[in-house]
Protein backbone atom coordinates (compact mmCIF):
# COMPACT_ATOMS: atom_id res chain seq x y z
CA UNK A 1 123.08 128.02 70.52
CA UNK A 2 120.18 128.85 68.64
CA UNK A 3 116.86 129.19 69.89
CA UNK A 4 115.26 125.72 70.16
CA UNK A 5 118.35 124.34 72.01
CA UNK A 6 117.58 126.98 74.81
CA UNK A 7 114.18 126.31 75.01
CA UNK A 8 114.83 122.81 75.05
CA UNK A 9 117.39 123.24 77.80
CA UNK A 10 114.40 125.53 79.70
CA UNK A 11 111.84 122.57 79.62
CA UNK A 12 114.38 119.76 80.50
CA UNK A 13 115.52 121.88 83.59
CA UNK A 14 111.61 122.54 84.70
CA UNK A 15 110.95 118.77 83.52
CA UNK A 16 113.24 117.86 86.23
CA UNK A 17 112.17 120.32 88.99
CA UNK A 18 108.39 118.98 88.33
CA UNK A 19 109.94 115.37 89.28
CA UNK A 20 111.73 116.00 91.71
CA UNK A 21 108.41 118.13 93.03
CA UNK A 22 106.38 114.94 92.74
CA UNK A 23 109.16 112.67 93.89
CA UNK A 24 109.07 114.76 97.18
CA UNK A 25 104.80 115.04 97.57
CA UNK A 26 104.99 111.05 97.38
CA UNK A 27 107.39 110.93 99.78
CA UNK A 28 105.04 112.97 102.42
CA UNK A 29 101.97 111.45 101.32
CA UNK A 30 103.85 108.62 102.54
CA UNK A 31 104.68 109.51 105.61
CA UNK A 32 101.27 111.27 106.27
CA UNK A 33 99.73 108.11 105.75
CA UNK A 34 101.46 105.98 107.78
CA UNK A 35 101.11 108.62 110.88
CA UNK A 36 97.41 108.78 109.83
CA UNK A 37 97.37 104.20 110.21
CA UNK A 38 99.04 104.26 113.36
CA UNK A 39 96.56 106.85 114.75
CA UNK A 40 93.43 105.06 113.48
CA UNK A 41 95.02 101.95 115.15
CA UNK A 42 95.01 103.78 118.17
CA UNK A 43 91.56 105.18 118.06
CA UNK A 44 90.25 101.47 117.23
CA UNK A 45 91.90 100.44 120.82
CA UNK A 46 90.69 103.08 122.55
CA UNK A 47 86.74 102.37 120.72
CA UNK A 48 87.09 98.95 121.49
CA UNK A 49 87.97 99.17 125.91
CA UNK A 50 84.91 102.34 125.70
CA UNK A 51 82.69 98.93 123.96
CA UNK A 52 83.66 97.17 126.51
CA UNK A 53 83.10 99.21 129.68
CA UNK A 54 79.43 100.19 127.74
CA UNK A 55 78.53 97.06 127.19
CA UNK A 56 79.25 96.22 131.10
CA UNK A 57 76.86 98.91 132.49
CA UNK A 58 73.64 97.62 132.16
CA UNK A 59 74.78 94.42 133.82
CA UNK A 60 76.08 96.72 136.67
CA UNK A 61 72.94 98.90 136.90
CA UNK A 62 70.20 95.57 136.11
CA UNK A 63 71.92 92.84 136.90
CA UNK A 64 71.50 91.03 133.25
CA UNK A 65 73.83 90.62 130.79
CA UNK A 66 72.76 92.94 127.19
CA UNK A 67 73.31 90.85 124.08
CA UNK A 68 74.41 93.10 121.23
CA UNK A 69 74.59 91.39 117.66
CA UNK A 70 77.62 91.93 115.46
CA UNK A 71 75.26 91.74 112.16
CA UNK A 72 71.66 91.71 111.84
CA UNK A 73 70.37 89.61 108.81
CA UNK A 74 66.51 90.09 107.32
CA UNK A 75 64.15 87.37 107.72
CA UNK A 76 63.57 85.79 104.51
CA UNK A 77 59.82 87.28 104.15
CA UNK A 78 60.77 90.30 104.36
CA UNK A 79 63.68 90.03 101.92
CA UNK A 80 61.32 88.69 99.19
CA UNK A 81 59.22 92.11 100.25
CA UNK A 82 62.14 93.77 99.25
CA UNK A 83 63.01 91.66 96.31
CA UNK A 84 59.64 92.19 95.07
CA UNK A 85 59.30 96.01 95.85
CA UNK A 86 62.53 96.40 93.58
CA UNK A 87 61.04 95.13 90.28
């Protein structure tokens, strides 16, 4: 064996230590990240009952029912403001 062949040999064995490296950091971003989904789903249940039980106070404490809006849209005037502002 001359030289080449064992340096060849050297990089083929660290070639394969490097892949079997990232072979195993896939497999625990993996697993982090499906840990990390069922945790958010969690959260989202928990946020959404604390929602609820907010939104219920003021018609507890004043006897009227708060409206909260999912999304709030800009009334055309002011979006041609805007519109105009930008050029």
């Amino acid at each position: 064996m001359n030289h080449s062949e064992i340096i060849v040999l050297i990089v083929s064995f660290l070639a394969i230590i490097i892949s079997l490296f990232a072979i195993w950091l896939a497999m625990m971003f993996y697993r982090l990240y499906s840990q990390l989904s069922l945790l958010v789903i969690e959260m989202s249940k928990g946020l959404e009952m604390s929602t609820a039980r907010l939104e219920k106070i003021p018609a507890l404490l004043y006897e009227k029912k708060v409206f909260i809006p999912e999304k709030r849209e800009l009334n055309p005037e002011l979006k041609n403001n805007l519109h105009k502002e930008e050029k």
